[in-house]
Protein backbone atom coordinates (compact mmCIF):
# COMPACT_ATOMS: atom_id res chain seq x y z
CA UNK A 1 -111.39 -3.99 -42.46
CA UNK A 2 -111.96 -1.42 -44.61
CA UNK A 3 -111.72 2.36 -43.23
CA UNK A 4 -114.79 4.58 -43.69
CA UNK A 5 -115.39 7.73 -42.98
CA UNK A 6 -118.03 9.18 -40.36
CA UNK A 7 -120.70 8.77 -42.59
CA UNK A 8 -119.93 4.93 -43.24
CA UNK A 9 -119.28 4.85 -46.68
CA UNK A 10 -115.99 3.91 -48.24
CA UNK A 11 -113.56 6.63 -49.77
CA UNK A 12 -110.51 6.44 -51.83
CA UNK A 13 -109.35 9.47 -49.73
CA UNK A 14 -109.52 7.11 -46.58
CA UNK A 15 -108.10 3.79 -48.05
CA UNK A 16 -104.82 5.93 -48.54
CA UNK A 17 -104.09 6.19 -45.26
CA UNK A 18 -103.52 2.42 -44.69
CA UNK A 19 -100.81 0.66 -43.06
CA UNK A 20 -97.93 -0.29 -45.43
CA UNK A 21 -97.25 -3.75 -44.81
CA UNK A 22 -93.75 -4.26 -45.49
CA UNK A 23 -94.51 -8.65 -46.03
CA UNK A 24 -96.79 -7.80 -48.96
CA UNK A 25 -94.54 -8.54 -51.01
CA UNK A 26 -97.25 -8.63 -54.47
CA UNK A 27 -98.26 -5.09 -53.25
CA UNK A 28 -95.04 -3.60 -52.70
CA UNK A 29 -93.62 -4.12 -56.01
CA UNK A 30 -96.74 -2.96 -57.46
CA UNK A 31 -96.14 0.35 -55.65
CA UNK A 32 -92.40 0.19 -56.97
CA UNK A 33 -93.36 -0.16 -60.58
CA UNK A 34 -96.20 2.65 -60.73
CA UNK A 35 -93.29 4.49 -59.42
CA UNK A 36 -91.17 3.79 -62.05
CA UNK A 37 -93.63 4.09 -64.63
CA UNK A 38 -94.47 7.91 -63.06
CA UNK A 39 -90.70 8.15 -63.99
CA UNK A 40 -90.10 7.04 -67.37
CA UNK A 41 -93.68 8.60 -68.44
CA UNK A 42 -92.05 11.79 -69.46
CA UNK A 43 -88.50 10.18 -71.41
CA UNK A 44 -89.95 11.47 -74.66
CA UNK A 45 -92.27 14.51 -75.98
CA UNK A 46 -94.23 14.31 -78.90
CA UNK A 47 -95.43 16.98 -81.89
CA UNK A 48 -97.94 16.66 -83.80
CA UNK A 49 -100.29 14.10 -81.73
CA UNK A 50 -103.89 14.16 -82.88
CA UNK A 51 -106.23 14.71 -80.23
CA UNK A 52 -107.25 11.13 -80.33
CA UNK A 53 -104.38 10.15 -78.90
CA UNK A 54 -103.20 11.51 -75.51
CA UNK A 55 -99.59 11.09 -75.15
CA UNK A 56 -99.28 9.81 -71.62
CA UNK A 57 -101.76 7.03 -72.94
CA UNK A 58 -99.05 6.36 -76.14
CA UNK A 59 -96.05 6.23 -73.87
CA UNK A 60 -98.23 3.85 -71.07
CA UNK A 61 -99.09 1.77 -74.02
CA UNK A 62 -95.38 1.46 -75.08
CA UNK A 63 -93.48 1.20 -72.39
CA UNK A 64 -95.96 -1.56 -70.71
CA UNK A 65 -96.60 -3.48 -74.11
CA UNK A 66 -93.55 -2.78 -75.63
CA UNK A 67 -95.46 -2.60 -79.22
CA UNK A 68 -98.79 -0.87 -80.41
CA UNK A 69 -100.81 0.02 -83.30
CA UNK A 70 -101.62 3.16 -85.04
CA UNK A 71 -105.47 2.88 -86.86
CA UNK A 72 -107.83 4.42 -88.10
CA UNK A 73 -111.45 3.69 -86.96
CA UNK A 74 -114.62 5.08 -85.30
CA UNK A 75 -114.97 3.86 -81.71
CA UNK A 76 -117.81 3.91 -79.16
CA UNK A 77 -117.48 6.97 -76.15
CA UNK A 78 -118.52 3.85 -74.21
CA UNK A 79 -118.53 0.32 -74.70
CA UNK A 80 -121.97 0.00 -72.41
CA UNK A 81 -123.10 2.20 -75.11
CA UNK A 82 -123.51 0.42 -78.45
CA UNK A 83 -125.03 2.97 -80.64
CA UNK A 84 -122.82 6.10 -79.37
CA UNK A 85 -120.18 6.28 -81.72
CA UNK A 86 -117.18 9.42 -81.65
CA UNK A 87 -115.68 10.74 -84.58
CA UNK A 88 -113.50 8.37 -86.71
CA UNK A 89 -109.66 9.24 -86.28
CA UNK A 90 -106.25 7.91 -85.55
CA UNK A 91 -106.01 5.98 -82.56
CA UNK A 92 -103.66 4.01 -80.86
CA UNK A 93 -104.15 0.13 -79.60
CA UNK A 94 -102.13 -2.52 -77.47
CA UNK A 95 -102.52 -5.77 -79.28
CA UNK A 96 -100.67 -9.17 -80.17
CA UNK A 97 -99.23 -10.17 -83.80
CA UNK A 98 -99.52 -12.84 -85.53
CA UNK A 99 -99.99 -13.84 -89.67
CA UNK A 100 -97.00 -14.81 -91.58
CA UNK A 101 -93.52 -13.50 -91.31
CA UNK A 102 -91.67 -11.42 -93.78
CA UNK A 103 -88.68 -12.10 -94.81
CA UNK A 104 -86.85 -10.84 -91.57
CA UNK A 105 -89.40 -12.89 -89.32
CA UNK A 106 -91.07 -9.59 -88.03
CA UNK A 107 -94.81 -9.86 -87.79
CA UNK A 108 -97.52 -8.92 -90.73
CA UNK A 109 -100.62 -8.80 -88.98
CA UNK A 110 -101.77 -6.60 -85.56
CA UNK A 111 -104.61 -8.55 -83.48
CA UNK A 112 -106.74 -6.23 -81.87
CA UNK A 113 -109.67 -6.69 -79.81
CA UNK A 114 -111.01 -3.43 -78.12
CA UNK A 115 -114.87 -3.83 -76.87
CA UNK A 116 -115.24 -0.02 -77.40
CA UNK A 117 -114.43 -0.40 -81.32
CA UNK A 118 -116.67 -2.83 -82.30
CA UNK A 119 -116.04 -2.03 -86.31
CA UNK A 120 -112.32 -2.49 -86.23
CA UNK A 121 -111.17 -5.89 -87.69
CA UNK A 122 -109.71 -8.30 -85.42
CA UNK A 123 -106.73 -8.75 -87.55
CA UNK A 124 -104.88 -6.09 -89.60
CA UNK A 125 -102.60 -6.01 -91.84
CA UNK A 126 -99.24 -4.16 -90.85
CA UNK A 127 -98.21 -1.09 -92.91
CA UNK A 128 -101.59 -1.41 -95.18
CA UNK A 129 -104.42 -1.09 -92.40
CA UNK A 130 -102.50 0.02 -89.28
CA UNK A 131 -98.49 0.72 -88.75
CA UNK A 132 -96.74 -0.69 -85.75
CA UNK A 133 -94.24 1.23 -83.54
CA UNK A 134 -91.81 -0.61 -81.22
CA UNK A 135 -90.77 0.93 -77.61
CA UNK A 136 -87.21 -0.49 -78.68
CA UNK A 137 -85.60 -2.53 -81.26
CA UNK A 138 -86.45 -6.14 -78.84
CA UNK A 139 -90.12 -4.90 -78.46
CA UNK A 140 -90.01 -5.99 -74.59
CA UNK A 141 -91.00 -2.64 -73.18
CA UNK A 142 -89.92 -1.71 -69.74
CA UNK A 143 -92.17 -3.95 -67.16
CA UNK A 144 -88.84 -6.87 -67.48
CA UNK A 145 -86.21 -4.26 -65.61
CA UNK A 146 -88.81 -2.81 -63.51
CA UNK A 147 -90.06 -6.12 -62.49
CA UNK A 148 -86.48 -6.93 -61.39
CA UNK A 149 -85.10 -3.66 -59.62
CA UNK A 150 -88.98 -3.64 -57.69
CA UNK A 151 -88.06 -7.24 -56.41
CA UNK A 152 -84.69 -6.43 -55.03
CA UNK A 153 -86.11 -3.07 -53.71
CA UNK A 154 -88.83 -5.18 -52.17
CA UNK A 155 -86.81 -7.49 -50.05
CA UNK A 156 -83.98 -4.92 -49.37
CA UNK A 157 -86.79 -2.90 -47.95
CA UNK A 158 -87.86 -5.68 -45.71
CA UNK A 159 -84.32 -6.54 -44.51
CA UNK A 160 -83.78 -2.92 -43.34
CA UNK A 161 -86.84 -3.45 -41.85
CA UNK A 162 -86.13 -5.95 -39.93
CA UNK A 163 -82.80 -4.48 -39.11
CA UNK A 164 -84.17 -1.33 -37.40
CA UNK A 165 -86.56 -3.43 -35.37
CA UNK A 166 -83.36 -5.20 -34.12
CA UNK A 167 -81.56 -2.05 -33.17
CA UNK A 168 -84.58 -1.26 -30.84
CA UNK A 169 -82.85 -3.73 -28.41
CA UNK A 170 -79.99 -3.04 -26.83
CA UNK A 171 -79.71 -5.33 -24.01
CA UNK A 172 -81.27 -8.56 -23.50
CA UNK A 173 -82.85 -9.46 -20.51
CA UNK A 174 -83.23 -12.77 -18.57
CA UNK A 175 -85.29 -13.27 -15.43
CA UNK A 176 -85.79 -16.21 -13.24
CA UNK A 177 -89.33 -15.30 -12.14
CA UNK A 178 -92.46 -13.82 -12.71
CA UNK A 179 -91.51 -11.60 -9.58
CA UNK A 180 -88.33 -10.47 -11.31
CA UNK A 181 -89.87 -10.11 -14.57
CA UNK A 182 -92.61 -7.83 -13.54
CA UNK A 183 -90.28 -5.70 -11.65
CA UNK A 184 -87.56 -5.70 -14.95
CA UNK A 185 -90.76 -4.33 -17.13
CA UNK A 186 -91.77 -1.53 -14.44
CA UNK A 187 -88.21 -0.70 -14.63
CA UNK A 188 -87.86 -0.17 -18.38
CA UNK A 189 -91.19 1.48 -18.19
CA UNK A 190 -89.94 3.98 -15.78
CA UNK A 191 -86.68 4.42 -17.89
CA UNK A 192 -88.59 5.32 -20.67
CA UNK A 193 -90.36 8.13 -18.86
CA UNK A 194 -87.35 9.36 -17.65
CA UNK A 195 -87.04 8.02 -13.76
CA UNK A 196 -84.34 6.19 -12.42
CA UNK A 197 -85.78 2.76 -10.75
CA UNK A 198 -84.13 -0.40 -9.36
CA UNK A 199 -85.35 -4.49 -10.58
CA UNK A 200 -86.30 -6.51 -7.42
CA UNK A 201 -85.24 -10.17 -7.06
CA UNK A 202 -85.96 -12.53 -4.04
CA UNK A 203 -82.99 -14.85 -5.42
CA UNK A 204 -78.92 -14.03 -4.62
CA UNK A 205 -78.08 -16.90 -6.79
CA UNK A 206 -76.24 -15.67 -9.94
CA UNK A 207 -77.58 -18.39 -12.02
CA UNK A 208 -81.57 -17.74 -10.79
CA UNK A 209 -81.17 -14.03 -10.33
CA UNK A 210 -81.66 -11.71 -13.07
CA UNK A 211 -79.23 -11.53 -16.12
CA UNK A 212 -78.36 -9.10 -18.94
CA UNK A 213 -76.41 -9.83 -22.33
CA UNK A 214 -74.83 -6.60 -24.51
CA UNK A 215 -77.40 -7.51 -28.15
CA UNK A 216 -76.09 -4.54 -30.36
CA UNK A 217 -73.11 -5.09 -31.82
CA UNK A 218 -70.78 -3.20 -34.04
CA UNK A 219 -71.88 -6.09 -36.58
CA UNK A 220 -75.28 -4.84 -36.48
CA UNK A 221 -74.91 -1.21 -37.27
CA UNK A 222 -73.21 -1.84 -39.77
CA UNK A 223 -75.14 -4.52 -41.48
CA UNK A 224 -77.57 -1.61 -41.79
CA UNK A 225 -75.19 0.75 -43.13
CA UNK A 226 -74.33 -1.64 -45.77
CA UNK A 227 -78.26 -2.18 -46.71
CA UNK A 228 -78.92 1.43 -46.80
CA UNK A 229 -75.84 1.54 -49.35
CA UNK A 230 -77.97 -1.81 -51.24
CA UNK A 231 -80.77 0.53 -51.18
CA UNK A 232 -79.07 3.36 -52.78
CA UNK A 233 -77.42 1.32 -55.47
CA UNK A 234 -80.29 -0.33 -56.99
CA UNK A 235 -82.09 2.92 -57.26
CA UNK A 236 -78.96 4.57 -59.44
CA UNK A 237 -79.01 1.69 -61.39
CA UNK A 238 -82.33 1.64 -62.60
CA UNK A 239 -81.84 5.21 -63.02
CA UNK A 240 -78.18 4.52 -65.07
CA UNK A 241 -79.81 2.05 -67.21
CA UNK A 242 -82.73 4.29 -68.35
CA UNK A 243 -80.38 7.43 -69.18
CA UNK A 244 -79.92 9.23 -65.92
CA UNK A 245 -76.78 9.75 -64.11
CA UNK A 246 -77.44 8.76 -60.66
CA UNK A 247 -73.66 8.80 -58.88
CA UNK A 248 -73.19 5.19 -55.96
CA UNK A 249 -70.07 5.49 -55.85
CA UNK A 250 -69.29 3.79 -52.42
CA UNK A 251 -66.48 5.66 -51.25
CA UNK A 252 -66.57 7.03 -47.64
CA UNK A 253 -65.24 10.67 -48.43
CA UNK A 254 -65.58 12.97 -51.09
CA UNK A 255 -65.47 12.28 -55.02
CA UNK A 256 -63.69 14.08 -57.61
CA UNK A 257 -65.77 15.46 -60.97
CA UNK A 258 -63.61 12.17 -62.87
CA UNK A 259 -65.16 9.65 -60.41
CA UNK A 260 -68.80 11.33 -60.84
CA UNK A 261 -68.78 11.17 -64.61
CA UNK A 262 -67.05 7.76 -65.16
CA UNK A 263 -70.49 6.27 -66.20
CA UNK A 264 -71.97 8.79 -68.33
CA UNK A 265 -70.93 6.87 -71.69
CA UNK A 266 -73.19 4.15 -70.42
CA UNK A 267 -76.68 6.33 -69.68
CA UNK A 268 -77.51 6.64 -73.46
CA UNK A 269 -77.70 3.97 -75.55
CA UNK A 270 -80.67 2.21 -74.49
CA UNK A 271 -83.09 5.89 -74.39
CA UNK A 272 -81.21 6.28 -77.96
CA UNK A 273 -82.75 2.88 -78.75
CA UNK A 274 -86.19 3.76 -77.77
CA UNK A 275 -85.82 7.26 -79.97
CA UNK A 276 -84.74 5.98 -82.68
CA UNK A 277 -88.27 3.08 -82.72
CA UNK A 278 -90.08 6.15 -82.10
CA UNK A 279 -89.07 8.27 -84.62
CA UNK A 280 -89.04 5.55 -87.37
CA UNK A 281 -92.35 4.64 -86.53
CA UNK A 282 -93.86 8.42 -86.60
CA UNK A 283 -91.87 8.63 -90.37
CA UNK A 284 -93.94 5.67 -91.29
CA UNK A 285 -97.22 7.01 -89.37
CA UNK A 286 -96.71 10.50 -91.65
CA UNK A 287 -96.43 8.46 -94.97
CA UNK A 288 -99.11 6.20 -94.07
CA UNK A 289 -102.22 9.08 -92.81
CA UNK A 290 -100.84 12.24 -93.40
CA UNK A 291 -100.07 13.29 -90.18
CA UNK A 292 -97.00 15.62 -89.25
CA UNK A 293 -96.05 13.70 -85.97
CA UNK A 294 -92.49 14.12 -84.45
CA UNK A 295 -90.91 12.91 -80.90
CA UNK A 296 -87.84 14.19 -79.33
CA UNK A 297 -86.37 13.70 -75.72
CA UNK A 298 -87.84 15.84 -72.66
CA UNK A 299 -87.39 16.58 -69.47
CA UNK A 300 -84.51 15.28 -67.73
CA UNK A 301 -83.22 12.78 -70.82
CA UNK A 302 -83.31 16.10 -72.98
CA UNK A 303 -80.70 17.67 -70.45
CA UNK A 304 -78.47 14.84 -71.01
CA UNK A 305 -78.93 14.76 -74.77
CA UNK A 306 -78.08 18.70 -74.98
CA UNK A 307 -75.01 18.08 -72.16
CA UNK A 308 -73.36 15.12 -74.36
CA UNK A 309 -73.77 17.27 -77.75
CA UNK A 310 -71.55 20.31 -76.33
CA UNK A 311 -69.15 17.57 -74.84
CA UNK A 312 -68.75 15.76 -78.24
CA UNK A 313 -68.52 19.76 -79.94
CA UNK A 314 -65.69 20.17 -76.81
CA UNK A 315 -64.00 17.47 -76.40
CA UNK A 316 -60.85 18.05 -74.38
CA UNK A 317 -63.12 20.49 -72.16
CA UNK A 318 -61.10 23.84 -73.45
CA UNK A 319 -62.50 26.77 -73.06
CA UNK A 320 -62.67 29.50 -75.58
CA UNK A 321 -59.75 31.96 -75.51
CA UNK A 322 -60.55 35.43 -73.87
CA UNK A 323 -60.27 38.25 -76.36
CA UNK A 324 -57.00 39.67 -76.33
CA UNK A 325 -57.97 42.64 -74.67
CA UNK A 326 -59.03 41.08 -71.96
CA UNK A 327 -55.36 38.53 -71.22
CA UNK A 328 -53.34 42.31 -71.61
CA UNK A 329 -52.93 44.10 -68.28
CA UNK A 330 -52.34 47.62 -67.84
CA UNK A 331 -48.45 48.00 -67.53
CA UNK A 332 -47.13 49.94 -64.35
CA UNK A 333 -46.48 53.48 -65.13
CA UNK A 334 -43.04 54.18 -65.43
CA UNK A 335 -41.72 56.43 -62.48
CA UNK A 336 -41.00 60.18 -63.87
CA UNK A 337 -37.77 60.59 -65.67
CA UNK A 338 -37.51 64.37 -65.33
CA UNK A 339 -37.50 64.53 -61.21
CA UNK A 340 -33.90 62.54 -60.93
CA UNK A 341 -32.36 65.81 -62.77
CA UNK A 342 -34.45 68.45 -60.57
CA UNK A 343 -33.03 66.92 -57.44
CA UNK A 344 -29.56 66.93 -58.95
CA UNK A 345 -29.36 70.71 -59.67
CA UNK A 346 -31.34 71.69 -56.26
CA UNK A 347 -28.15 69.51 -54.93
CA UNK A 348 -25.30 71.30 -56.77
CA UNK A 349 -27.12 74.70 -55.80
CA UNK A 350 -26.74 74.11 -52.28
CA UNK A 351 -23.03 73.21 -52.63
CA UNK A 352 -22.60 76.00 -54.38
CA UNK A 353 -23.79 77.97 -51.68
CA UNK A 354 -22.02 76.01 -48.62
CA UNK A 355 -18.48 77.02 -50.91
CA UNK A 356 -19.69 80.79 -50.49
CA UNK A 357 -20.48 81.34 -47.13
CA UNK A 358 -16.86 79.38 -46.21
CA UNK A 359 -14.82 82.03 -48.75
């Protein structure tokens, strides 16, 4: 049933607040991915956008589709609006491919059907009537790895689930009657609010009497240590594969600055993939409609881009020398040469003196 507030009518606000069921499997990895996607939505900044294309609709486009169309065309504001046309510009589109194949097998014509621009052809021709742009060079997008890490996630979520239910009970408890079973659950109820009580039996026969069995194990807690570790590990490798270095390293003590950083050579190439479509795709975009588009990394990716180029410039991790100046340090002064000879001739005049007053 659907939750509404006081007034009876439905409200986004309201639906938020619903239970998460953990067994919705569909649901759960559709929460997974839309957190992924929050992630990944920021890998790259562009220059030079027109304002017909918002960027966080480009890199939705891309990373979902793994291929879209630049075009230029006059759409509706609204597609329930048929005679309300916006000003023609560049736009972006999702779309298949299709037409013959050049001599590399890549696609020559961009099908596109978009209600809201009802004057655009169906079928275009690439790099005469629209230019394509790849997320990466296999044009598969992201959804494929998200779809997998969101699946494990899902049922590694329900498993830890499950085993923090089971860690609930620590004893089990058997009784012969409904006598002895009312008087075990008044018991545990007074437990829980902090009395001590007694169980009542009218049995003295250890087989009809009631019984208690040890449930948690050192088996169990550690089946949950070992899926929070899961947990952990399927997270940094999402993160590993899509340029971020996210340590799970499984070691029970600390890790030296080596064992952090053995992965780092791994966190680029793919991101460099998805550049390097990007950026030949905006050259082609410029050349094509005039346009003075560029795309770099951002955010966290750009960190990583800036940290590997003063690691390649620094190889062996040596510092710069210290000026001179500053490796020299200030010599002890040398104790005074003249006050040895003073002390000698204030001796000799007191011998001199000890001889006189004898004679």
């Amino acid at each position: 049933m659907a939750n509404t507030n006081p007034s009876g009518h439905d409200t986004w606000y309201h639906k938020l607040f619903t239970d998460y069921d953990f067994f919705d499997k569909e649901a759960a990895m559709n929460r997974y991915m839309q957190e992924f996607m929050r992630i990944t939505n920021r890998m790259f900044k562009w220059e030079g956008l027109p304002d017909t294309i918002p960027e966080r609709k480009l890199e939705e486009f891309l990373q979902r589709k793994g291929i879209v169309y630049f075009a230029k065309c006059r759409p509706l504001k609204s597609s329930d609006r048929p005679q309300d046309f916006a000003e023609e510009g560049l736009y972006v589109f999702f779309g298949g491919y299709g037409g013959g194949r050049d001599v590399y097998y890549e696609p020559t014509v961009a099908n596109i059907a978009n209600p809201a621009v009802p004057d655009l052809p169906v079928n275009l021709n690439i790099g005469e009537e629209c230019c394509v742009c790849f997320n990466d060079s296999q044009k598969q997008g992201l959804i494929p790895m998200f779809q997998k890490y969101a699946k494990l996630l899902v049922e590694n979520d329900i498993s830890i689930y499950d085993a923090e239910i089971n860690l609930r009970i620590q004893t089990l408890i058997q009784a012969a009657d409904d006598r002895t079973k009312a008087s075990a659950e008044l018991y545990l109820q007074r437990i829980e609010e902090g009395h001590i009580g007694i169980i009542s039996g009218k049995s003295l026969d250890p087989e009809t009497a009631l019984a208690t069995k040890p449930f948690v194990t050192g088996g169990n807690s550690n089946a949950l240590s070992q899926l929070i570790e899961m947990h952990q590990y399927l997270k940094a490798s999402l993160l590993n594969e899509l340029g971020l270095n996210a340590n799970y390293n499984m070691k029970r003590e600390r890790i030296n600055s080596a064992e952090s950083e053995l992965n780092n050579d791994g966190l680029l190439p793919l991101v460099d993939d998805m550049l390097e479509m990007r950026k030949q795709a905006a050259e082609r975009i410029n050349a094509m409609f005039g346009t003075d588009i560029t795309v770099e990394k951002a955010s966290a990716w750009e960190f990583r881009q800036l940290a590997a180029e003063v690691d390649a410039m620094n190889p062996e991790g040596v510092e710069d020398e210290a000026p001179a100046e500053n490796d020299q340090e200030e010599a002890p002064a040398e104790p005074d040469q003249e006050e040895a000879p003073a002390e000698e001739e204030k001796k000799e005049d007191d011998d001199d003196e000890g001889t006189e007053k004898t004679e």
